[in-house]
Structure formats: C-alpha cells, structure tokens
PDB file of N, CA and C in Angstrom:
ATOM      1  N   UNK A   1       0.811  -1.196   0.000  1.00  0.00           N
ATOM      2  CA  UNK A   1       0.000   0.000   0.000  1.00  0.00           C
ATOM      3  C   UNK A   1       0.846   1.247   0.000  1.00  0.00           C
ATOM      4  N   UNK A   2       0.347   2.329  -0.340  1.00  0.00           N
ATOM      5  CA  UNK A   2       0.833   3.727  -0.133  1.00  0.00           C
ATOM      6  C   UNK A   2       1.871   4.031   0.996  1.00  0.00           C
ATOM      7  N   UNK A   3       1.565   2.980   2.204  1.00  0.00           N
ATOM      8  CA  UNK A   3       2.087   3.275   3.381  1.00  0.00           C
ATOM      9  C   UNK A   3       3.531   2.596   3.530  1.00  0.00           C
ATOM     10  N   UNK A   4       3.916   1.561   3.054  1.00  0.00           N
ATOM     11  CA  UNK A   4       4.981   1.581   1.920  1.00  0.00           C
ATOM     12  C   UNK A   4       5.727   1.747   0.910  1.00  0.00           C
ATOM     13  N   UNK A   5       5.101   2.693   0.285  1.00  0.00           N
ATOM     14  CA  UNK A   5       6.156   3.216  -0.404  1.00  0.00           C
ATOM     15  C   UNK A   5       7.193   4.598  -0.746  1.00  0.00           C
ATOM     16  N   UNK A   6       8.602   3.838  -0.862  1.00  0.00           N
ATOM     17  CA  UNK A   6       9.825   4.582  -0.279  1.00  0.00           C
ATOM     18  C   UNK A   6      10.388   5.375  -1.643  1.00  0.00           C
ATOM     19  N   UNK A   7       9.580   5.199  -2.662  1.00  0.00           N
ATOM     20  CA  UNK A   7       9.948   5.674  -3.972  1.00  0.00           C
ATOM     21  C   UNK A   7       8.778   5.735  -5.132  1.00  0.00           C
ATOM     22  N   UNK A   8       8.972   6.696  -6.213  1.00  0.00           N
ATOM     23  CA  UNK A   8       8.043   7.063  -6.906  1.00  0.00           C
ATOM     24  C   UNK A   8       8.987   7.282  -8.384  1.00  0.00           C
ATOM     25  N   UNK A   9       8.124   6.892  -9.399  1.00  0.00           N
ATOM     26  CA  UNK A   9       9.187   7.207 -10.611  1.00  0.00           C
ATOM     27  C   UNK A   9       7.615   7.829 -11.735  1.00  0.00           C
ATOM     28  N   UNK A  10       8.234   8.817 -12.009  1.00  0.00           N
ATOM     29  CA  UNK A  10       7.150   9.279 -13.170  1.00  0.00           C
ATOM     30  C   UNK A  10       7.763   8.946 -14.911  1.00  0.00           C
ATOM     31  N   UNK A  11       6.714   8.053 -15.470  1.00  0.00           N
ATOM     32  CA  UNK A  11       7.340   7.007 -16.761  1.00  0.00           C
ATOM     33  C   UNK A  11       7.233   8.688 -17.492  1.00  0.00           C
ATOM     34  N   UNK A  12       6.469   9.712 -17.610  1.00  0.00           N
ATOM     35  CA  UNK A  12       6.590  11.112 -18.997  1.00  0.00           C
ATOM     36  C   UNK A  12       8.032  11.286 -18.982  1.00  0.00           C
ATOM     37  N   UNK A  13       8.990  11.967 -17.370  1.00  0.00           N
ATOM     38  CA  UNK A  13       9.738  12.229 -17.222  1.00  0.00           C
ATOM     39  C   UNK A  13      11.292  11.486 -17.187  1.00  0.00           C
ATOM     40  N   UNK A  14      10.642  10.237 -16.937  1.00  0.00           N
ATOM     41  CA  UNK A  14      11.840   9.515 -16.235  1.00  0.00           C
ATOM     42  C   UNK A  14      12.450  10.157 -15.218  1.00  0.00           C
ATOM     43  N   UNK A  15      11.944  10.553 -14.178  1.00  0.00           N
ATOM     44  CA  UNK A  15      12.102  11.616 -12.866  1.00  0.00           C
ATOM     45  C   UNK A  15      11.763  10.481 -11.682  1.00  0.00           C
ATOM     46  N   UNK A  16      12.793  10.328 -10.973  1.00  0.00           N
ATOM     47  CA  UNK A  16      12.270   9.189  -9.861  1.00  0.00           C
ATOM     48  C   UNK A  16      12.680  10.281  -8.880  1.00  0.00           C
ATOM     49  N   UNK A  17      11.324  10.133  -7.511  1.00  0.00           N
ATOM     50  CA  UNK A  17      11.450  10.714  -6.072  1.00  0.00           C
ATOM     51  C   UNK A  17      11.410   9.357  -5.079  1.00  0.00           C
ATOM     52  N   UNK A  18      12.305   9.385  -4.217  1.00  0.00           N
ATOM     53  CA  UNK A  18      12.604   8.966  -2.854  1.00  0.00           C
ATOM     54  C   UNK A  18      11.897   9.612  -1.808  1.00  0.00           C
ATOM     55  N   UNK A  19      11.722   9.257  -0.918  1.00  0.00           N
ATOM     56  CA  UNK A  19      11.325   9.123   0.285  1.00  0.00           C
ATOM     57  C   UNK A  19      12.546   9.839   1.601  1.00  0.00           C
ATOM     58  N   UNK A  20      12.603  11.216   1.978  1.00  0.00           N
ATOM     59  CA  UNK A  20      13.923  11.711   1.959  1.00  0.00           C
ATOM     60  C   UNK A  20      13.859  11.246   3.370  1.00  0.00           C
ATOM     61  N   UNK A  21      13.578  10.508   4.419  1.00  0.00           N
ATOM     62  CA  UNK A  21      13.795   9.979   5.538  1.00  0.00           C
ATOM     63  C   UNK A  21      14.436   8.302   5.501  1.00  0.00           C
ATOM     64  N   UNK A  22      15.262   8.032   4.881  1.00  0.00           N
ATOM     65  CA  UNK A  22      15.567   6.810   4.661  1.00  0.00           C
ATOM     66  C   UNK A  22      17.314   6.755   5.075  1.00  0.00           C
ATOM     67  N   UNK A  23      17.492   5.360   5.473  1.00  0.00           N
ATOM     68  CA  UNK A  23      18.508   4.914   5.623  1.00  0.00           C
ATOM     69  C   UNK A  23      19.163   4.675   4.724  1.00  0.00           C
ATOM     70  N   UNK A  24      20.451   4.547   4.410  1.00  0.00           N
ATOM     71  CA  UNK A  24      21.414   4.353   3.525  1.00  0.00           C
ATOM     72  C   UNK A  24      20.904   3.345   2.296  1.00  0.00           C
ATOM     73  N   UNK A  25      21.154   2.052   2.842  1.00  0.00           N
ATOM     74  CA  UNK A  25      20.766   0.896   2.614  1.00  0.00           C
ATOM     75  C   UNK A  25      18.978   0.610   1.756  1.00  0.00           C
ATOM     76  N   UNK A  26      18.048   0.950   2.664  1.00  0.00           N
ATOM     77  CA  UNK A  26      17.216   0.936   2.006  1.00  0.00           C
ATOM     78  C   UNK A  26      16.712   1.891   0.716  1.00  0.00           C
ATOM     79  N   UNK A  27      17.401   2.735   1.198  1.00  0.00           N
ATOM     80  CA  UNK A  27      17.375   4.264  -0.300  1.00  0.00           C
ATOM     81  C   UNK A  27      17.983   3.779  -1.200  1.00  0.00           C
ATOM     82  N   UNK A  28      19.331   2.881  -1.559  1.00  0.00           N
ATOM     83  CA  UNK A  28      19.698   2.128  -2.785  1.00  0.00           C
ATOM     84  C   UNK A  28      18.794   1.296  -2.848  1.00  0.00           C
ATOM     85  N   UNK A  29      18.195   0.675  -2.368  1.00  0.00           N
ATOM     86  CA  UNK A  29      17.220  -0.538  -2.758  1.00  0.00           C
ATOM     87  C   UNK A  29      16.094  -0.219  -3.419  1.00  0.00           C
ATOM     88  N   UNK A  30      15.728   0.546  -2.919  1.00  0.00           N
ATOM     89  CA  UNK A  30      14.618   1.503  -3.259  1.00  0.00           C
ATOM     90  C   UNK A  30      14.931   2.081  -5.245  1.00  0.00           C
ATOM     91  N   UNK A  31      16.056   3.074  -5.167  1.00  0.00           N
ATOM     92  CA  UNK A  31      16.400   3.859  -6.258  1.00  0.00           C
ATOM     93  C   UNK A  31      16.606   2.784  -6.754  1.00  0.00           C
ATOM     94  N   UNK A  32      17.549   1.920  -6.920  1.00  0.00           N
ATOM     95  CA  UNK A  32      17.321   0.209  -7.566  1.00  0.00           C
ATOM     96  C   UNK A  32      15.655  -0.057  -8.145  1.00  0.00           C
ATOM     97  N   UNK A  33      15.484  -0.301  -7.883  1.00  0.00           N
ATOM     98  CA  UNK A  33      13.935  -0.516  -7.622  1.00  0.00           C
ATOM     99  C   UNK A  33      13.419   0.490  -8.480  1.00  0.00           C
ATOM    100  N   UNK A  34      13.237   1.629  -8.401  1.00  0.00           N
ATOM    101  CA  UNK A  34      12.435   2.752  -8.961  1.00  0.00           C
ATOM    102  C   UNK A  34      13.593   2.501 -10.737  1.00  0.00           C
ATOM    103  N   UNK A  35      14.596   2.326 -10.638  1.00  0.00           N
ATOM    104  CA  UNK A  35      15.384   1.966 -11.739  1.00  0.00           C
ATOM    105  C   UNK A  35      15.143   1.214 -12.829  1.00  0.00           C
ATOM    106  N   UNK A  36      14.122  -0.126 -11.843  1.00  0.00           N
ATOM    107  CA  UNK A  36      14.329  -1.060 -12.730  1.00  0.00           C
ATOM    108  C   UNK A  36      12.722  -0.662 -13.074  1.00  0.00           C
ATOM    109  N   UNK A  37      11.866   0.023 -12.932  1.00  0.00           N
ATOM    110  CA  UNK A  37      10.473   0.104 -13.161  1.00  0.00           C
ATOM    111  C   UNK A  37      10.640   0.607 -14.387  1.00  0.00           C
ATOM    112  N   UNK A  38      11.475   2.498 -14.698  1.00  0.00           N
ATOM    113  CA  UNK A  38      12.076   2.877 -15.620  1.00  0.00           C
ATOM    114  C   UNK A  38      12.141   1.980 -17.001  1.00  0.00           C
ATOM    115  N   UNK A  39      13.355   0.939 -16.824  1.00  0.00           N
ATOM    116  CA  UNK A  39      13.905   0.360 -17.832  1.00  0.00           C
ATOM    117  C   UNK A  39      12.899  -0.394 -18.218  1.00  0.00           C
ATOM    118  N   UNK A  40      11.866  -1.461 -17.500  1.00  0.00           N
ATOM    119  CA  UNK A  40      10.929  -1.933 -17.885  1.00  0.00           C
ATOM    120  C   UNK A  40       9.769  -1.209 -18.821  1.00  0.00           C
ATOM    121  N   UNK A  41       9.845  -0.359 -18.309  1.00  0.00           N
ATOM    122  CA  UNK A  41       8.472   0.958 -19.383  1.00  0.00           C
ATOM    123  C   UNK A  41       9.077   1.361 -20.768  1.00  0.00           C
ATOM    124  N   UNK A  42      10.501   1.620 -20.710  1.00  0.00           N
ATOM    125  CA  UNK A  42      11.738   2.083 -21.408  1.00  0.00           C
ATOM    126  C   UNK A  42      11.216   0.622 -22.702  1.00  0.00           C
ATOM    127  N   UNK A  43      11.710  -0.766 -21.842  1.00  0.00           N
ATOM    128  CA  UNK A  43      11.255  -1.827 -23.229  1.00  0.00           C
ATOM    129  C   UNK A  43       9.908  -2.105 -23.531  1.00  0.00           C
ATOM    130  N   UNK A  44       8.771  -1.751 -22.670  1.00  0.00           N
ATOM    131  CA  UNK A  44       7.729  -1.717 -23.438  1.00  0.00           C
ATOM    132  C   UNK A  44       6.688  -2.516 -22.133  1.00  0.00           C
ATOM    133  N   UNK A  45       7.139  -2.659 -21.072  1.00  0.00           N
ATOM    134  CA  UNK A  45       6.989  -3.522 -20.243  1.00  0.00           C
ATOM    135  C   UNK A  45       6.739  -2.691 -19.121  1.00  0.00           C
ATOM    136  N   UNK A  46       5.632  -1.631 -18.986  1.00  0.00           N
ATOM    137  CA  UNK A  46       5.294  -1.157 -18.236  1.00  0.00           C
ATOM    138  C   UNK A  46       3.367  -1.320 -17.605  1.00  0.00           C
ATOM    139  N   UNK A  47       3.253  -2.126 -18.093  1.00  0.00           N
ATOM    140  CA  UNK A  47       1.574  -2.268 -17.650  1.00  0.00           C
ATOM    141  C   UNK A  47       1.870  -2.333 -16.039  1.00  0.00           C
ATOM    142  N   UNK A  48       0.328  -1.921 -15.919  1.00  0.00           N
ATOM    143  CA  UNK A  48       0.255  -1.904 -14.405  1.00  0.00           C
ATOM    144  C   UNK A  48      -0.008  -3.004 -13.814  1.00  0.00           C
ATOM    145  N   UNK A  49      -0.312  -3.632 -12.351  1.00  0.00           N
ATOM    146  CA  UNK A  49      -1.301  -4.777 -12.172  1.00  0.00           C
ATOM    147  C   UNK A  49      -2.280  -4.936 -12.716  1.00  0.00           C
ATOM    148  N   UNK A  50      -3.011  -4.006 -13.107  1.00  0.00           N
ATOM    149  CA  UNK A  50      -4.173  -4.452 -13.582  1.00  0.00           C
ATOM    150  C   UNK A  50      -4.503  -5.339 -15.099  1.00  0.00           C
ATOM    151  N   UNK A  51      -3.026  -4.300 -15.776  1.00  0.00           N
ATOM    152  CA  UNK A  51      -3.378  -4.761 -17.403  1.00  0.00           C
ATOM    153  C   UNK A  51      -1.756  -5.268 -17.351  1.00  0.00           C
ATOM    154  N   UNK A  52      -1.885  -6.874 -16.847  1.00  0.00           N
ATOM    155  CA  UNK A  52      -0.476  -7.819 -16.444  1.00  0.00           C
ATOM    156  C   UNK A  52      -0.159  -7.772 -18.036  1.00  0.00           C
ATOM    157  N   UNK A  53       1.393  -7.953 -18.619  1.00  0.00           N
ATOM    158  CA  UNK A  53       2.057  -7.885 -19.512  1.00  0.00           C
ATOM    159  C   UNK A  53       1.892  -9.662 -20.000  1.00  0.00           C
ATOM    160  N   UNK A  54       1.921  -9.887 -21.255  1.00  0.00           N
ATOM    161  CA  UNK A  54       1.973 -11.070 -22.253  1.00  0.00           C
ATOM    162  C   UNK A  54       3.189 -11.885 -21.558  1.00  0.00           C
ATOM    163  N   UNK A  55       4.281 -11.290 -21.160  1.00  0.00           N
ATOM    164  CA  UNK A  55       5.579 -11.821 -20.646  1.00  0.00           C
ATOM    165  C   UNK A  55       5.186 -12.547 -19.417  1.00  0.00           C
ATOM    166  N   UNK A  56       4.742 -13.613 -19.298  1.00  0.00           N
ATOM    167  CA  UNK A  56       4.677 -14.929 -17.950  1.00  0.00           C
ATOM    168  C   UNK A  56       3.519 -13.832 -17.405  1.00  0.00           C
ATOM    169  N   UNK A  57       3.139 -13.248 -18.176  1.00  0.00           N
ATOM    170  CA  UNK A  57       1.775 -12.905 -16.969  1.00  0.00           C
ATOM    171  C   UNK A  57       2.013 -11.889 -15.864  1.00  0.00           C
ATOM    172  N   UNK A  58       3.410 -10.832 -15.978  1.00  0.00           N
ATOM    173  CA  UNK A  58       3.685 -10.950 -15.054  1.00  0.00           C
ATOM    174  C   UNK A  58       3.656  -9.233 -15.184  1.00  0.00           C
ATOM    175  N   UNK A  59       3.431  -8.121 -13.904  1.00  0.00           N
ATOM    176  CA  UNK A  59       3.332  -6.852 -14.424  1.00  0.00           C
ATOM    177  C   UNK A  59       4.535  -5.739 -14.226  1.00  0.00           C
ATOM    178  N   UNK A  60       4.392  -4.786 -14.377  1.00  0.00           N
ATOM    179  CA  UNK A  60       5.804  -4.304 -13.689  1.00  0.00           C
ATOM    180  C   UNK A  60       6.269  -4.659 -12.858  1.00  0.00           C
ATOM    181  N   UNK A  61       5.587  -4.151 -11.777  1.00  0.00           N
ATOM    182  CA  UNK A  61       5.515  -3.955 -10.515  1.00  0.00           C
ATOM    183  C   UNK A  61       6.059  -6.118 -10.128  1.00  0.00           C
ATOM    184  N   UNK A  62       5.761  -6.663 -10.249  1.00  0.00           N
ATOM    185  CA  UNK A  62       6.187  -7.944 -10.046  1.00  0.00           C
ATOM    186  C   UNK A  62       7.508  -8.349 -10.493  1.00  0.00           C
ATOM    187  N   UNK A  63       7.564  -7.615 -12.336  1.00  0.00           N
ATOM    188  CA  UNK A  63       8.921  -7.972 -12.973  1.00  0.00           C
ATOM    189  C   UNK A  63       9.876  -6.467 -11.945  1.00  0.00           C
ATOM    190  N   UNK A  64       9.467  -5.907 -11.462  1.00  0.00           N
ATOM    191  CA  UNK A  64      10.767  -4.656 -10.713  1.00  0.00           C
ATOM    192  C   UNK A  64      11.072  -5.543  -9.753  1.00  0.00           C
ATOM    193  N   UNK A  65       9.935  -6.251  -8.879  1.00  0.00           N
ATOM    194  CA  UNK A  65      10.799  -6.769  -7.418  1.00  0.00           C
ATOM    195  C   UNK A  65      11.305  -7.922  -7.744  1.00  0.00           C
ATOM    196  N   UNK A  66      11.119  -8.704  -8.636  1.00  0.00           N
ATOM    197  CA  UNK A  66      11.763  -9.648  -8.977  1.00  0.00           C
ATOM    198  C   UNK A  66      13.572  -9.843  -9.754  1.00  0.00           C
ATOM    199  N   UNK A  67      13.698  -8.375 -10.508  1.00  0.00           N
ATOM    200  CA  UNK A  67      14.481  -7.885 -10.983  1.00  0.00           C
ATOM    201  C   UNK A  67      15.285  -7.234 -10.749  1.00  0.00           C
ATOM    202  N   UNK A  68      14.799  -6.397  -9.393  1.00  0.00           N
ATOM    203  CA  UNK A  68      15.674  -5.630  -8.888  1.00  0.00           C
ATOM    204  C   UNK A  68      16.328  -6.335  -7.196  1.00  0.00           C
ATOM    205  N   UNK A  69      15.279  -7.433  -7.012  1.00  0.00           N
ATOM    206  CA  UNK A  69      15.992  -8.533  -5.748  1.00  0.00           C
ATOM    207  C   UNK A  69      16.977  -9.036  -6.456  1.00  0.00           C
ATOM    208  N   UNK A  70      16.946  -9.558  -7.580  1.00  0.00           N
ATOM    209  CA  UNK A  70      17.987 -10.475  -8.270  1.00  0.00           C
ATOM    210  C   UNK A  70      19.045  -9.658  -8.513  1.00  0.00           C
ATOM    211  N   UNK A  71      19.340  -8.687  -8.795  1.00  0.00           N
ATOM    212  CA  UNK A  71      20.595  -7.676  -8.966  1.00  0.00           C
ATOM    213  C   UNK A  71      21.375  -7.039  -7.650  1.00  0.00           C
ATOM    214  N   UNK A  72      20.462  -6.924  -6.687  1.00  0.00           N
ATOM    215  CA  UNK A  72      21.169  -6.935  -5.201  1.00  0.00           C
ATOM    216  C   UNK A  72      21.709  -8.313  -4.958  1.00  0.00           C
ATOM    217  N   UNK A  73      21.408  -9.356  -4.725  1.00  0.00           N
ATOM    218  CA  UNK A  73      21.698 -10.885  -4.469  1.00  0.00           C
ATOM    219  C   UNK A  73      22.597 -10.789  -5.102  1.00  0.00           C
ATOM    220  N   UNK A  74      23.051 -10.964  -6.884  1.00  0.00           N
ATOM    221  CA  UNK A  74      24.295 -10.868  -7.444  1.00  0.00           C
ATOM    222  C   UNK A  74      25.122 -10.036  -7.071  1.00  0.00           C
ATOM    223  N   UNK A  75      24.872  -8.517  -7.206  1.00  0.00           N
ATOM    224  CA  UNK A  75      26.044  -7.588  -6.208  1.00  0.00           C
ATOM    225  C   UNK A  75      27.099  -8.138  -4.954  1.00  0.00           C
ATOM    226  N   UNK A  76      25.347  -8.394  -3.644  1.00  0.00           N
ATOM    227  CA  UNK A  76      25.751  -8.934  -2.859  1.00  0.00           C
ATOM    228  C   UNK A  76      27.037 -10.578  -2.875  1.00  0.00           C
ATOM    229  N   UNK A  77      26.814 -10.814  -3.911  1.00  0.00           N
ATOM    230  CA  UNK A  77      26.775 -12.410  -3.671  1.00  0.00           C
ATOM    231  C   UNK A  77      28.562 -12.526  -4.660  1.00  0.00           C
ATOM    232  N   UNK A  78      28.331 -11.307  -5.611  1.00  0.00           N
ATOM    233  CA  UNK A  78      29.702 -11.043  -6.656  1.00  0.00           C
ATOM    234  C   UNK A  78      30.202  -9.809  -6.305  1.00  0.00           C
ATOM    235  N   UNK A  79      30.651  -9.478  -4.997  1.00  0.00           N
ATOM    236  CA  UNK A  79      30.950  -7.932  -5.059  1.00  0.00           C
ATOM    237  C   UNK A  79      32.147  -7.115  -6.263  1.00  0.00           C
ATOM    238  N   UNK A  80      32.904  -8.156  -6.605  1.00  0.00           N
ATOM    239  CA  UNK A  80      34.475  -7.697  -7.513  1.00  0.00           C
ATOM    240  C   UNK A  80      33.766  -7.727  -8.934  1.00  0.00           C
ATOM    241  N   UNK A  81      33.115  -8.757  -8.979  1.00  0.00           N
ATOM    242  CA  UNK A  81      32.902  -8.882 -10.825  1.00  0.00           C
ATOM    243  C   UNK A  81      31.845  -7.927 -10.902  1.00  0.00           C
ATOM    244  N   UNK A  82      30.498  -7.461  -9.710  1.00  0.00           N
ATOM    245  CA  UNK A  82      30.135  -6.052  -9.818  1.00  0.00           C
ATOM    246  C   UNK A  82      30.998  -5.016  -9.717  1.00  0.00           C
ATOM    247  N   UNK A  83      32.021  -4.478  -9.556  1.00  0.00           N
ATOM    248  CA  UNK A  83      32.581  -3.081  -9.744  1.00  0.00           C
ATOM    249  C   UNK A  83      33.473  -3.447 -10.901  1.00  0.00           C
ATOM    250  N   UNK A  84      34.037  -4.625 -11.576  1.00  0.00           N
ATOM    251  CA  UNK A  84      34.255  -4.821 -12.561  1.00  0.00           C
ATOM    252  C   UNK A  84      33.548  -4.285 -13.782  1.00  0.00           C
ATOM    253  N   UNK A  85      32.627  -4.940 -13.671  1.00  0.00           N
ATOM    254  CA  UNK A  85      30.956  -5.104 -14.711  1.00  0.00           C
ATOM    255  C   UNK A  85      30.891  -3.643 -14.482  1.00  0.00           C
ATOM    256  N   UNK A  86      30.334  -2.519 -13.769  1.00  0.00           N
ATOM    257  CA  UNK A  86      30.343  -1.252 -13.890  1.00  0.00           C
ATOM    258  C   UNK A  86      31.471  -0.193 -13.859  1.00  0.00           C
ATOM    259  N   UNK A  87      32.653  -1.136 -13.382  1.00  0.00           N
ATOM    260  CA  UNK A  87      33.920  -0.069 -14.165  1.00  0.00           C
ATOM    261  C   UNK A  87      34.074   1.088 -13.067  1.00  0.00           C
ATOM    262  N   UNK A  88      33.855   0.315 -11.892  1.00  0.00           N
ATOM    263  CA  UNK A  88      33.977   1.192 -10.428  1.00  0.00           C
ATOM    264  C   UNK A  88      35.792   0.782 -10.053  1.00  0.00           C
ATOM    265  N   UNK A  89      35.883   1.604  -9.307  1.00  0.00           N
ATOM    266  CA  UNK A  89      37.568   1.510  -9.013  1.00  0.00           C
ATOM    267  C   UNK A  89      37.916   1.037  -7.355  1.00  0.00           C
TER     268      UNK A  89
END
C-alpha cells in the first residue's frame, strides 16, 4: 500500500522521487527498484497490475521486485565482478 512506499518514478519524465527519511541501505534498494520500473516501461513492459504484460503474466511492478531482488543478491553475492561489470575503481 501507499504506506509503503519509499519511492516514486514518473514514466513522462523519467524523474524518480525517494522518500527523503531513509537509511542508507534501504534508499539504494529503493532507487534500484524505482530503476528497474524505468527500464521496464523504457522496453515496453510497463503495464500496471491491472493490465499484467503477455511476458509470464507478469506486471511491472512484479517484474521490478523480482528484478531488482535479483541484482542486489548478485552484487551482494559477486561484489568484484560487480565493480568490474560497472567499471567502479
């Protein structure tokens, strides 16, 4: 519900707002998150719950947390071949 949520992304702008009372940790997760909603609308893959996408049935909002858990877990799980892969120093 509303009462969770720590982030907002507007698809006209590509303008994402945070939630400016947040901890470190959860504010990347979050902007992660609001990131991957972006790129999903970006390929065409922005329906809401209501009007679920042809792709496994599945809607943004399902393909973001699913997409954007799986990219923390790898981070977490590959920390070197992530700053590799993005060319961090």
């Amino acid at each position: 519900g509303a009462a969770n949520c720590w982030g907002t992304c507007d698809f006209d702008t590509y303008e994402i707002q945070l939630e400016k009372k947040m901890a470190d940790a959860p504010a990347r997760e979050t902007l992660l998150h609001e990131i991957c909603h972006i790129l999903l609308e970006f390929c065409g893959l922005g329906e809401s719950d209501e009007e679920s996408s042809d792709y496994m049935n599945l809607s943004n909002e399902k393909l973001t947390i699913t997409m954007s858990r799986a990219i923390i877990m790898f981070v977490r799980l590959n920390p070197e071949l992530s700053k590799e892969l993005l060319n961090l120093k």
